[in-house]
N, C-alpha and C. Protein backbone atom coordinates (compact mmCIF):
# COMPACT_ATOMS: atom_id res chain seq x y z
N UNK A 1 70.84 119.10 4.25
CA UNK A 1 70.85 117.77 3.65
C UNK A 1 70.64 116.71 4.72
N UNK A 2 69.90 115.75 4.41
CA UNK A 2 69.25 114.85 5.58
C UNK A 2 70.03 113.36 5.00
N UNK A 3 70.78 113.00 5.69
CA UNK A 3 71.53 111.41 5.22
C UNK A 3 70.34 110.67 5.53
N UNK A 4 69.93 109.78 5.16
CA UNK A 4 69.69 108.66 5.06
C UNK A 4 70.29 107.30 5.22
N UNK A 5 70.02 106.59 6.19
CA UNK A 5 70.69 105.45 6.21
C UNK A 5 70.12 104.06 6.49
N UNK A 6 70.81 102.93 5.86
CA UNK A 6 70.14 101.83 6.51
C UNK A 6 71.70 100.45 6.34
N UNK A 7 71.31 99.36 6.79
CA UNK A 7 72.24 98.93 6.70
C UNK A 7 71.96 97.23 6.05
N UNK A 8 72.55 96.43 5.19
CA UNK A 8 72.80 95.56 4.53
C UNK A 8 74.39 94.87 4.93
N UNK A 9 74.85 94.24 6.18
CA UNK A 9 75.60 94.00 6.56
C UNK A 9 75.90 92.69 5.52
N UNK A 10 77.17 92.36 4.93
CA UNK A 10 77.63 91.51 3.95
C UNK A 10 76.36 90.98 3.21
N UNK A 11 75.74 92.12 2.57
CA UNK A 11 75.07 91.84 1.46
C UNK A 11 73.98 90.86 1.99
N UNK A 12 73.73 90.28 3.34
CA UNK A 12 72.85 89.11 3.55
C UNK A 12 71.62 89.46 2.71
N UNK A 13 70.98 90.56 2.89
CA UNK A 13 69.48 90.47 1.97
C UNK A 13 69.52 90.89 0.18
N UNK A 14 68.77 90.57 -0.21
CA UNK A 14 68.70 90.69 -1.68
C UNK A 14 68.86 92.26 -1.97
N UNK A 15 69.65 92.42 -3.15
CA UNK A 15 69.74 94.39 -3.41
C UNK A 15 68.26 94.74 -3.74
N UNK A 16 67.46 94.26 -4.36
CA UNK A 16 66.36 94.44 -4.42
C UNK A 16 65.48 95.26 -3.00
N UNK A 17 65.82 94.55 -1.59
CA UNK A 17 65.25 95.13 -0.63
C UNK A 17 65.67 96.54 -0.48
N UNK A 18 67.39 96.87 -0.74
CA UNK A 18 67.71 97.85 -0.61
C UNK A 18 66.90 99.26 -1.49
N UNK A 19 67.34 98.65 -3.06
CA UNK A 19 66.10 99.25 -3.67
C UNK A 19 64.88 99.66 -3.57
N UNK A 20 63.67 99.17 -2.86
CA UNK A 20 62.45 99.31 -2.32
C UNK A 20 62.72 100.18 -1.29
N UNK A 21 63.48 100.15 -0.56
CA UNK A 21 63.52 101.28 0.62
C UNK A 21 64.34 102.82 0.37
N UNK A 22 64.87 102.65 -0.81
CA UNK A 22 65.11 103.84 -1.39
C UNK A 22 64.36 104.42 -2.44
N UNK A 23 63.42 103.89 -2.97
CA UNK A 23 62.57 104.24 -3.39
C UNK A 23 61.20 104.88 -2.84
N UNK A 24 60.81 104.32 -1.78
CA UNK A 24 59.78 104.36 -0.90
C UNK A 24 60.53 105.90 -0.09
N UNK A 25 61.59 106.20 0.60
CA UNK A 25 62.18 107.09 0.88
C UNK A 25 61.86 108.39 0.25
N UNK A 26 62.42 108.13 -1.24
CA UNK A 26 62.27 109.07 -2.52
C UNK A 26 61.02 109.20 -2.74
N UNK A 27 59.76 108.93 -2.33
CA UNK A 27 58.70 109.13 -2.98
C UNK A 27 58.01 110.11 -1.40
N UNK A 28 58.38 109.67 -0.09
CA UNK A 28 58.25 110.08 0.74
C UNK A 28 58.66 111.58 1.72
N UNK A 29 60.40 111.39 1.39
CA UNK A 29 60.91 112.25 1.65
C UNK A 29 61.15 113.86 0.96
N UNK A 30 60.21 114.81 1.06
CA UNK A 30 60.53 116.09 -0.15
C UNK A 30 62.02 116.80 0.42
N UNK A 31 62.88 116.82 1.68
CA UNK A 31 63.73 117.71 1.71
C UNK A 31 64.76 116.84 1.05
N UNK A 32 65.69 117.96 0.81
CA UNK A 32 67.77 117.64 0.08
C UNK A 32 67.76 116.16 0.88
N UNK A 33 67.77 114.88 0.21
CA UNK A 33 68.71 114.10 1.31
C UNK A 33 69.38 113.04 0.17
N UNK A 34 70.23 112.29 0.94
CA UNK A 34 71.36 111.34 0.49
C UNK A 34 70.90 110.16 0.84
N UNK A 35 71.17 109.19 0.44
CA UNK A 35 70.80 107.38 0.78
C UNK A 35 71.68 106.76 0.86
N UNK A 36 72.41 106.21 1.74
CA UNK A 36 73.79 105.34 2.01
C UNK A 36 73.23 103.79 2.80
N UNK A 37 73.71 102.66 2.27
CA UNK A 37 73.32 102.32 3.07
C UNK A 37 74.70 101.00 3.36
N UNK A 38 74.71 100.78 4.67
CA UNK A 38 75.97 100.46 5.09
C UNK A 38 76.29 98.54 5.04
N UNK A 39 76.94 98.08 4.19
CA UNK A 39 77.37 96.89 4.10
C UNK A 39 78.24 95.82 4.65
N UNK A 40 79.70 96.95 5.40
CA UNK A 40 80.39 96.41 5.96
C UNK A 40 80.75 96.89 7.29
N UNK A 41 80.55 96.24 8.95
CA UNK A 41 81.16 96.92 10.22
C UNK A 41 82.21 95.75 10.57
N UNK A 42 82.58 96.63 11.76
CA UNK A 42 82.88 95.18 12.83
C UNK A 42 82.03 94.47 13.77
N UNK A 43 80.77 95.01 13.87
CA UNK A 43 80.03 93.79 14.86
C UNK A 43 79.16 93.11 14.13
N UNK A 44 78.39 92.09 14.40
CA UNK A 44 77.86 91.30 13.88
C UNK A 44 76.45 91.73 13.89
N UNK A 45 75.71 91.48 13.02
CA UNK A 45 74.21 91.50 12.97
C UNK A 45 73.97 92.89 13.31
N UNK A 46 72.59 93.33 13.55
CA UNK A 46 72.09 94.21 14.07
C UNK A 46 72.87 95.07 15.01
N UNK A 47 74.20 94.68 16.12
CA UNK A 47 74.81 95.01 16.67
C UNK A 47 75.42 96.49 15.78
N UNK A 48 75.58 96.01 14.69
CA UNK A 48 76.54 97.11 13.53
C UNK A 48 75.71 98.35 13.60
N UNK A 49 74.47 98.62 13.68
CA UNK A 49 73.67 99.99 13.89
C UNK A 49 74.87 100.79 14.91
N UNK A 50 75.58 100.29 15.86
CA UNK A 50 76.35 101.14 16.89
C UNK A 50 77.28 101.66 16.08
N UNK A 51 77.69 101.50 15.65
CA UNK A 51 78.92 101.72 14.44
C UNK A 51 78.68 103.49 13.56
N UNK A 52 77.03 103.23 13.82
CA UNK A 52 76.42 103.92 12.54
C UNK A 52 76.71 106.02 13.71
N UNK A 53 76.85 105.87 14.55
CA UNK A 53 77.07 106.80 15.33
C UNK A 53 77.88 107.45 15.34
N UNK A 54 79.13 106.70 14.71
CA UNK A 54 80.62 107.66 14.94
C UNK A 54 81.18 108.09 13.22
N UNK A 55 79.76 107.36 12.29
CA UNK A 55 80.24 108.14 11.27
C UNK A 55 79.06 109.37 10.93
N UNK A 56 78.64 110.24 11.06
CA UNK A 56 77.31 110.92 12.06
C UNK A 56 77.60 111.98 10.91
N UNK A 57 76.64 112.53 9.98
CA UNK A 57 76.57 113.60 9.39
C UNK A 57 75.43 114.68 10.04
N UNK A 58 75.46 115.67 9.17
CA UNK A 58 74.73 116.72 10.25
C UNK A 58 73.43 116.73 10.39
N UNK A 59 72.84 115.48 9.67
CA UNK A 59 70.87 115.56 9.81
C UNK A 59 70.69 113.76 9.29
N UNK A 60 70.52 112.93 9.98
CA UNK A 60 70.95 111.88 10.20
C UNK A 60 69.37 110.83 10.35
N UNK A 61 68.40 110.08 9.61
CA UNK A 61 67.87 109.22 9.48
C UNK A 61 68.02 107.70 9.50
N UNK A 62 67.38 107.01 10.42
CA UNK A 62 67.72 105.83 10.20
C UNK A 62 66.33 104.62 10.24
N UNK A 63 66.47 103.86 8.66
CA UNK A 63 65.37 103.23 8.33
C UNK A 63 66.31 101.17 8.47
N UNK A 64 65.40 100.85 9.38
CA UNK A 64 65.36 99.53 9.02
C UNK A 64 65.23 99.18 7.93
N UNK A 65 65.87 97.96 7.06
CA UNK A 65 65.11 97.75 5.23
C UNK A 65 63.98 96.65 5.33
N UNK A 66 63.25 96.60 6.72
CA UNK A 66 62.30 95.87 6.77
C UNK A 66 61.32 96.91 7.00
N UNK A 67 60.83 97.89 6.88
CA UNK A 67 59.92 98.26 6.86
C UNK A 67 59.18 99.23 5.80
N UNK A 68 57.97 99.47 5.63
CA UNK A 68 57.06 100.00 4.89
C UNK A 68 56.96 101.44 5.11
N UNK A 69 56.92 102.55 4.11
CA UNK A 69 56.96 103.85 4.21
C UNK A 69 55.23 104.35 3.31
N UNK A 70 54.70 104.82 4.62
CA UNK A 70 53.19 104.63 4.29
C UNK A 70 53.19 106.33 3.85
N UNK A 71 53.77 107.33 4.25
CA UNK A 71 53.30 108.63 4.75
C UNK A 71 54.65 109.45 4.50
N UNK A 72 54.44 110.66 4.64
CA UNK A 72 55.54 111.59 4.53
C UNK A 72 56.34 111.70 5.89
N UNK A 73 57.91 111.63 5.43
CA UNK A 73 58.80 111.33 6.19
C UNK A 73 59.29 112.68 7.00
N UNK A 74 58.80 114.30 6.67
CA UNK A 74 59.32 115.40 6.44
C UNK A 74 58.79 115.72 8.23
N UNK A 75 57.56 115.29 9.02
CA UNK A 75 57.41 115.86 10.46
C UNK A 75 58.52 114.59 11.08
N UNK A 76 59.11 113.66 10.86
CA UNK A 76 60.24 112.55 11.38
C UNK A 76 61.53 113.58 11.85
N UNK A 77 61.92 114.37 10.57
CA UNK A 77 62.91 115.22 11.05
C UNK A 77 62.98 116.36 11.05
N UNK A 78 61.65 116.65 11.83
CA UNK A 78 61.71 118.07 12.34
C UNK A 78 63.10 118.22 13.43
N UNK A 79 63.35 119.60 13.92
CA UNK A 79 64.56 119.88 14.78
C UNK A 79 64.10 119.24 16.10
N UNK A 80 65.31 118.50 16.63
CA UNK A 80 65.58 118.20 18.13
C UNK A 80 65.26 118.81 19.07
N UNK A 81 64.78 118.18 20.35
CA UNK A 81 64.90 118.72 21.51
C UNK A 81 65.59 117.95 22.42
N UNK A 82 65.96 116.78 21.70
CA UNK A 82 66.78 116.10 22.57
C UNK A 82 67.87 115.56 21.91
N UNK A 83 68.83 114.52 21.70
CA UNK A 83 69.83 113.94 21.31
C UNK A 83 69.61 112.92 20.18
N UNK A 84 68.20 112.21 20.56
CA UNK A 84 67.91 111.52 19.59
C UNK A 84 66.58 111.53 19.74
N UNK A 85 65.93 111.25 18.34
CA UNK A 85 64.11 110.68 18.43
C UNK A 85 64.30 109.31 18.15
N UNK A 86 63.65 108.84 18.56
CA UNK A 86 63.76 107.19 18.29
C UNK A 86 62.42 106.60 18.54
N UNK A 87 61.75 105.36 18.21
CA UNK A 87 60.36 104.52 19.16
C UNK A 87 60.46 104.38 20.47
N UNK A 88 58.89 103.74 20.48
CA UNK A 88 59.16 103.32 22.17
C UNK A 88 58.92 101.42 21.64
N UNK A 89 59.49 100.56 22.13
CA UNK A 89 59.61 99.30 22.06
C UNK A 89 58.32 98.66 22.25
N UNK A 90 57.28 98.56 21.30
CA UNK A 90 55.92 98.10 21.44
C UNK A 90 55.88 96.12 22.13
N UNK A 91 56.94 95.38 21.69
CA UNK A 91 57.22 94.07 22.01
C UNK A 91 57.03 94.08 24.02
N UNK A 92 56.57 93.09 24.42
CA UNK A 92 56.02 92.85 26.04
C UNK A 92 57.71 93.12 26.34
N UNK A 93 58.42 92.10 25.83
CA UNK A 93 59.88 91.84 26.48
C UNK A 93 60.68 93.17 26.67
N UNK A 94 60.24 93.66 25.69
CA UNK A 94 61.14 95.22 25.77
C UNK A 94 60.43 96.43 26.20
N UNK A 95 59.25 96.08 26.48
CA UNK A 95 58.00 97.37 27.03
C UNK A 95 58.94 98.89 27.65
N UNK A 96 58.37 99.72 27.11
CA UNK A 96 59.13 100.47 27.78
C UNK A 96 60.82 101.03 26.99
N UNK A 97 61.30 100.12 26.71
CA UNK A 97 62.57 100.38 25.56
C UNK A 97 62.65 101.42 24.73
N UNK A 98 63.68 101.31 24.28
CA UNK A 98 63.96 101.97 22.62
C UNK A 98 63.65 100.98 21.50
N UNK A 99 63.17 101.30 20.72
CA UNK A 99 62.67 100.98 19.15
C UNK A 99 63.72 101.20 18.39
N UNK A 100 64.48 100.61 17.61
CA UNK A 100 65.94 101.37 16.84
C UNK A 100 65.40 100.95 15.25
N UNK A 101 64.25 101.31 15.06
CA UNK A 101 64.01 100.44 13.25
C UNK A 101 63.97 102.06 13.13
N UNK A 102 63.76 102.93 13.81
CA UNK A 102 63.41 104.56 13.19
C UNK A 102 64.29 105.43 14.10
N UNK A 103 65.19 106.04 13.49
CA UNK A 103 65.97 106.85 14.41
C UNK A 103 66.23 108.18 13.65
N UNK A 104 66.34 109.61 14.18
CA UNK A 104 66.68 110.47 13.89
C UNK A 104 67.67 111.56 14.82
N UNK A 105 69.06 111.98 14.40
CA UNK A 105 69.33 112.73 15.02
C UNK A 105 70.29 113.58 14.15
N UNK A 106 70.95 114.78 14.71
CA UNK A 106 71.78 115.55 14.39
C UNK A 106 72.71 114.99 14.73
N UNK A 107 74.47 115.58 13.74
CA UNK A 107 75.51 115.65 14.05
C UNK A 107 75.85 114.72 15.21
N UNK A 108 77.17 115.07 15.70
CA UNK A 108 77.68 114.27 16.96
C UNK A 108 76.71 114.12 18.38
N UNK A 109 75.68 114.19 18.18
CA UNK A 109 74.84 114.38 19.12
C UNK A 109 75.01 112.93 20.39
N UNK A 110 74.73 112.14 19.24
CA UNK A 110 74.84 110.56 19.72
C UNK A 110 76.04 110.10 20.01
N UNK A 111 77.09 110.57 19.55
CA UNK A 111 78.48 109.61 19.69
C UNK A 111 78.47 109.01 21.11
N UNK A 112 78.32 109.17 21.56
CA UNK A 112 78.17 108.49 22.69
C UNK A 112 77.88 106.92 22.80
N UNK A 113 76.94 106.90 22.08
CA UNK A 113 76.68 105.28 21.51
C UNK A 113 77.60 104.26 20.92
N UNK A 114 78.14 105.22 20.18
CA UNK A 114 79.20 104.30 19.79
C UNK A 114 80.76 104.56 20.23
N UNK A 115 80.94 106.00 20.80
CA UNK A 115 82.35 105.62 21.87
C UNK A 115 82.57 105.05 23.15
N UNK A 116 81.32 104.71 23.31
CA UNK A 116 81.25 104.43 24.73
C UNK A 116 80.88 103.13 24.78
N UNK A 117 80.59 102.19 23.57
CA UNK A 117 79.90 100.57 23.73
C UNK A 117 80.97 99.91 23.64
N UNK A 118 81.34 99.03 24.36
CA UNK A 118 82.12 97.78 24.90
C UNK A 118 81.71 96.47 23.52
N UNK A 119 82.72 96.46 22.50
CA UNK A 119 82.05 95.28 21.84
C UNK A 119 82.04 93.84 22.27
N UNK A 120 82.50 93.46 23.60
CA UNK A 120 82.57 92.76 23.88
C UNK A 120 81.24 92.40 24.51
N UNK A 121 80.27 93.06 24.56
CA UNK A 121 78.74 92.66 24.92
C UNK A 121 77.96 92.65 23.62
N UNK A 122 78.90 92.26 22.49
CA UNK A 122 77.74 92.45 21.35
C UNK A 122 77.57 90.92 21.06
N UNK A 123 77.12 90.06 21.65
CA UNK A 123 76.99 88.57 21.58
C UNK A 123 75.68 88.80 20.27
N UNK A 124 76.65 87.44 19.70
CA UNK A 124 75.80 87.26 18.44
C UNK A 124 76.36 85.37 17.89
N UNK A 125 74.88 84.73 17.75
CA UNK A 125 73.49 84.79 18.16
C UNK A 125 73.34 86.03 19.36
N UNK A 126 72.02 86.66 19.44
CA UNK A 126 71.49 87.15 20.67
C UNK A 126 71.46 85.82 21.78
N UNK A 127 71.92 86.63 22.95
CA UNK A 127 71.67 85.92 24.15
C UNK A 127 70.41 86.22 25.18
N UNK A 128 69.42 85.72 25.20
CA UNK A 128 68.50 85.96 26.24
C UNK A 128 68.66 85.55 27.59
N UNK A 129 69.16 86.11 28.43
CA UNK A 129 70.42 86.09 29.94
C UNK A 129 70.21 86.98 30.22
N UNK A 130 69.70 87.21 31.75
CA UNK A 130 69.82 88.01 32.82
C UNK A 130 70.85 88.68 32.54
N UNK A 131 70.94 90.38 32.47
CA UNK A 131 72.32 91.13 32.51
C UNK A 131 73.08 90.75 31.37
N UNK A 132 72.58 90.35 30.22
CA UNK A 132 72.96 90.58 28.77
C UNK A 132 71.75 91.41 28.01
N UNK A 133 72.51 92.52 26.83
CA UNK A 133 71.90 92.96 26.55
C UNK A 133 71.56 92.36 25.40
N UNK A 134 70.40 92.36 24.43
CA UNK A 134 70.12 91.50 23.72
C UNK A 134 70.18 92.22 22.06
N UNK A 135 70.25 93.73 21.96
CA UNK A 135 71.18 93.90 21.10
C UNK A 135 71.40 95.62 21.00
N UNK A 136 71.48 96.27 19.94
CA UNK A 136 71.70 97.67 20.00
C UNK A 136 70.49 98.82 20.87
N UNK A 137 69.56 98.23 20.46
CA UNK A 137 68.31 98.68 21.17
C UNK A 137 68.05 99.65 22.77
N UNK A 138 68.85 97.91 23.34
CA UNK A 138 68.78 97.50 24.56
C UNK A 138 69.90 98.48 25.19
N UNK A 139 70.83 98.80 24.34
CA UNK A 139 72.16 99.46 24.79
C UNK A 139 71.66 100.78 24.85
N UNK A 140 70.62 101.34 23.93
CA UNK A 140 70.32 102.94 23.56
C UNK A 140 69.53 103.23 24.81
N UNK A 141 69.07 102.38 25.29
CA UNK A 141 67.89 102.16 26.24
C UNK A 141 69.00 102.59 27.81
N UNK A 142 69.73 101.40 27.79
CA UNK A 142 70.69 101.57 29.26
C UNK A 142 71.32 103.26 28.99
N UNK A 143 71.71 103.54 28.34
CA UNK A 143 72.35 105.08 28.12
C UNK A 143 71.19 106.22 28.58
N UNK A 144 69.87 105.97 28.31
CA UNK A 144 68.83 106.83 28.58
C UNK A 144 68.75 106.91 30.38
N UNK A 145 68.32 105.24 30.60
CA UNK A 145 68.10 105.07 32.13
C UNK A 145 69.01 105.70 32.95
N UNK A 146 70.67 105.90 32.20
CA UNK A 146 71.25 106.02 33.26
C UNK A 146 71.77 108.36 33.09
N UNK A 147 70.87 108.24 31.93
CA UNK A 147 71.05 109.70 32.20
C UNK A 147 72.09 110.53 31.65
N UNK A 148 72.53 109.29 30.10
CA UNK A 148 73.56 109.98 29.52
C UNK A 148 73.33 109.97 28.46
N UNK A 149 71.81 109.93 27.68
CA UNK A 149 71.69 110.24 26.84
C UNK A 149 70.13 110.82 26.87
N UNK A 150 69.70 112.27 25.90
CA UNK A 150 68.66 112.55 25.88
C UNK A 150 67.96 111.83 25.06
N UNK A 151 66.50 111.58 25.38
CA UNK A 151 65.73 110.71 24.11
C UNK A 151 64.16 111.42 24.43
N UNK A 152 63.91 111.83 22.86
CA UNK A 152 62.21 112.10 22.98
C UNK A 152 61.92 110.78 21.41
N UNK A 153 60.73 110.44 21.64
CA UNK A 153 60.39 109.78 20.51
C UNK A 153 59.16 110.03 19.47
N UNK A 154 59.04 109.23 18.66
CA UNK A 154 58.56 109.69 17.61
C UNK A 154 56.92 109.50 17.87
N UNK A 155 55.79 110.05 17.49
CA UNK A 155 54.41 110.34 17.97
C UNK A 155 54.16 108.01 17.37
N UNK A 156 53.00 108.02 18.83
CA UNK A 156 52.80 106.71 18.02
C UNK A 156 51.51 106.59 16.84
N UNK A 157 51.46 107.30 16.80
CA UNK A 157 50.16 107.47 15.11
C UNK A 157 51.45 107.52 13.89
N UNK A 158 52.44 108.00 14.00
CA UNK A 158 53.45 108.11 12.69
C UNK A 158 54.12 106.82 12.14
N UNK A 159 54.87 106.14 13.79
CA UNK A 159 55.70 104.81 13.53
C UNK A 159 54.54 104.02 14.19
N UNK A 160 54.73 103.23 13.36
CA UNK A 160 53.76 101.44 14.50
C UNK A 160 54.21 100.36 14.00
N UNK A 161 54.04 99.49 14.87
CA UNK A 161 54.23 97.73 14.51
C UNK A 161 53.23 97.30 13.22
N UNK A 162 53.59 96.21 12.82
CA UNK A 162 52.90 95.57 11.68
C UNK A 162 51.88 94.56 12.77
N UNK A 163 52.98 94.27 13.31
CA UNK A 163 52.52 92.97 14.12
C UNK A 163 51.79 93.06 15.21
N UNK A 164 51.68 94.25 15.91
CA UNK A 164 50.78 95.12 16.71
C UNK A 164 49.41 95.91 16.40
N UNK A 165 49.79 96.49 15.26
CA UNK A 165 49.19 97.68 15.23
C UNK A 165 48.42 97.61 13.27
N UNK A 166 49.04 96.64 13.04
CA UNK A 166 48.31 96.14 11.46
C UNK A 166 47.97 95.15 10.75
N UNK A 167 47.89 94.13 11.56
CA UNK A 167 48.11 92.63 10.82
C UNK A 167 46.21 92.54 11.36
N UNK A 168 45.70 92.16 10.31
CA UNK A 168 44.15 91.89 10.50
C UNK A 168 43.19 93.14 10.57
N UNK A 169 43.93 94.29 10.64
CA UNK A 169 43.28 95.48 11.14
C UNK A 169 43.45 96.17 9.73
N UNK A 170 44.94 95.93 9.31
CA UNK A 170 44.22 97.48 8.25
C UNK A 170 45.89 98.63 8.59
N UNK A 171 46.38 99.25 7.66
CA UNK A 171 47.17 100.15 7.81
C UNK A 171 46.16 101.34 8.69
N UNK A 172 46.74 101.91 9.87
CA UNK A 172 46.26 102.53 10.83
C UNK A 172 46.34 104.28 10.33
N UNK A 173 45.33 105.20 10.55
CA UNK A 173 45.37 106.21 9.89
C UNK A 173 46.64 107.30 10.68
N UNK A 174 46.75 107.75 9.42
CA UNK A 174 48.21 108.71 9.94
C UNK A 174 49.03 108.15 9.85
N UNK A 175 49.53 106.75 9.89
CA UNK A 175 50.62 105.79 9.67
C UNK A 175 51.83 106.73 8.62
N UNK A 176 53.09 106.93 8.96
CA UNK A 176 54.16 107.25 8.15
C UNK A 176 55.35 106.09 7.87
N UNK A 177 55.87 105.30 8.82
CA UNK A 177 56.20 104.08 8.92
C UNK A 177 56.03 102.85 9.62
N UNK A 178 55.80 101.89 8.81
CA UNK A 178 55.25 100.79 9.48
C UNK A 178 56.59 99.54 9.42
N UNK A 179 56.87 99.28 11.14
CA UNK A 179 58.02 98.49 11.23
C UNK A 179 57.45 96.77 11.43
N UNK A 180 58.53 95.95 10.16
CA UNK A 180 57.75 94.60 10.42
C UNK A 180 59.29 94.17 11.43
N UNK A 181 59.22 93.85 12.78
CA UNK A 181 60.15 93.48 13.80
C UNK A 181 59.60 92.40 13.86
N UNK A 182 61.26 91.43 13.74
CA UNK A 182 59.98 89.56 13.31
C UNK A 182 59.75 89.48 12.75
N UNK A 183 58.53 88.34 12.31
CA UNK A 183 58.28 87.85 11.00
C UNK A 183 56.69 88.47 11.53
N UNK A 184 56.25 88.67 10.78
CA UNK A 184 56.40 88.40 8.76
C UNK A 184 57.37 89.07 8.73
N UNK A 185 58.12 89.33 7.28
CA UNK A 185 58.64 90.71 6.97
C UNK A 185 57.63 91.61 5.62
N UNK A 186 58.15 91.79 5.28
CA UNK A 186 57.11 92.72 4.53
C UNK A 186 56.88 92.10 3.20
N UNK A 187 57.89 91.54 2.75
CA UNK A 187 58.18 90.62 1.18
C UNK A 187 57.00 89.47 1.54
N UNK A 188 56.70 89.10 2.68
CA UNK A 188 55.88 88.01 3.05
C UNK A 188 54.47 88.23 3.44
N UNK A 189 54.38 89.23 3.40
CA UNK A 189 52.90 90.35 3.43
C UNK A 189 52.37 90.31 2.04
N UNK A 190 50.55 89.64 2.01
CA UNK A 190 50.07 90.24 1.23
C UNK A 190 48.84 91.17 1.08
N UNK A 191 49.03 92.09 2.30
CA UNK A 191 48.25 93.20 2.20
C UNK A 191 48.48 94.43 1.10
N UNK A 192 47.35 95.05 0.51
CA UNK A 192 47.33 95.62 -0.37
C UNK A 192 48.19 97.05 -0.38
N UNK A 193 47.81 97.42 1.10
CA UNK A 193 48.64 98.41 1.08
C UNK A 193 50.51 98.83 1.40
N UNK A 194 50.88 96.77 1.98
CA UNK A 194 52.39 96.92 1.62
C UNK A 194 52.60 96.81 0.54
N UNK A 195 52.06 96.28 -0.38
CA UNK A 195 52.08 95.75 -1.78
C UNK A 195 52.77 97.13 -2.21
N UNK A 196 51.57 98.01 -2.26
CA UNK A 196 51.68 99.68 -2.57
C UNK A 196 52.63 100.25 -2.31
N UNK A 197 53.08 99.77 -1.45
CA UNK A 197 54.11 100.94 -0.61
C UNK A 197 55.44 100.42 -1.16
N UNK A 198 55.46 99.29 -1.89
CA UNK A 198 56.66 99.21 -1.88
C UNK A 198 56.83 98.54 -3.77
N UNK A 199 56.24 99.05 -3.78
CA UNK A 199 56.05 98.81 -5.28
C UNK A 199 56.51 100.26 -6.67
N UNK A 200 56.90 99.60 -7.63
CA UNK A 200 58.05 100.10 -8.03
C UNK A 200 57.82 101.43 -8.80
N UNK A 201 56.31 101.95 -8.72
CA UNK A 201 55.53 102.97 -9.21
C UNK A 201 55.03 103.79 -8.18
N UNK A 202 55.05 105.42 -8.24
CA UNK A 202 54.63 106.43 -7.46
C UNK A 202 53.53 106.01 -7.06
C-alpha cells in the first residue's frame, strides 16, 4: 500500500484543490494506495512538510496540491536505492538543491528529517539571509551535503517545472508531473493540457 500525501495546512486553499489532486492521483496511480492529506502541524507554512517524516508509513508519496499529474505515477515508486527520491531544484537560487513538490520514500527511512530539525530555524515569512535556510527544501538539501542522508532523484523527463520546462512550449513528452513552484499556479493556467489534467473526467 503506497500512502499518499499532501498537505492543506489550516485549510488555507479551497477543498476543491485538494479534490483535483486526488483525483488526478486516482486516475494516475494503478497500485493499492491511500490519500491523506495533512491540515494541521506545528510549523508554519511549507515548513510543516518536516513534520510529514515522523509520521512515515511503509511506501510513502509526496504531492504538492499545486501541481499537475500528466502521466503514470507507478515508475515514481519503484523500490529505493537510497533513503529518499526527491527533484533536483530547477530555480537559479537553489541550483543544485532538493525539489520537495515530489518526494518518495519508504518507512523510517527519512526520520531523520524530522528528528533532527531544530524548529527554531523554521522562520516564517521566509527569510532570504546568508545562513538561513529558506525552507524545508533547503534543510533536505543540508542533510545530503553533509552525508546524513541518502538521496537519488527522480529522472528529469518524469518531474519538470511549469515555469521552466512548459509555459510557451507545450507539456514536454514523457512528462508524469508537472510542478507549478510560484506563480502561476495551475488554477491560473489556461493551457489545454492543465485544463485536462485536472479536470473532473477520466
Amino acid at each position: 500500500m503506497i500512502t499518499v500525501w499532501c498537505m492543506n495546512t489550516n485549510n488555507h486553499a479551497p477543498q476543491r484543490e485538494v479534490d483535483i489532486l486526488e483525483r488526478m492521483v486516482d486516475r494516475h496511480l494503478s497500485l493499492p494506495h491511500e490519500f491523506i492529506c495533512i491540515t494541521e502541524n506545528d510549523l508554519p507554512g511549507w515548513w510543516g512538510k518536516v513534520r510529514l517524516f515522523g509520521m512515515s508509513r511503509a511506501r510513502n508519496l509526496w504531492l504538492d496540491l499545486d501541481v499537475a499529474i500528466t502521466g503514470s505515477l507507478d515508475g515514481l515508486v519503484a523500490p529505493l536505492t537510497s533513503s529518499i527520491r526527491i527533484g533536483k531544484n530547477w530555480a537559479q537560487s537553489g541550483w543544485g538543491g532538493c525539489q520537495s513538490s515530489v518526494m518518495y520514500w519508504e518507512g523510517d527511512a527519512c526520520k531523520i528529517i524530522n528528528d533532527e530539525f531544530d524548529s527554531a530555524i523554521a522562520h516564517w515569512p521566509p527569510i532570504n539571509a546568508p545562513g538561513i535556510l529558506w525552507g524545508d527544501q533547503e534543510w533536505i538539501t543540508q542533510l545530503r551535503d553533509d552525508g546524513r542522508l541518502a538521496v537519488e532523484y527522480f529522472s528529469p523527463v518524469d518531474v519538470v517545472s511549469y515555469k521552466y520546462h512548459c509555459r510557451g512550449v507545450g507539456l514536454p513528452v514523457g512528462a508524469k508531473v508537472v510542478v507549478f513552484h510560484g506563480k502561476p499556479r495551475p488554477y491560473e493556467v489556461s493551457d489545454k493540457w492543465v485544463r485536462d489534467a485536472r479536470s473532473d473526467t477520466p
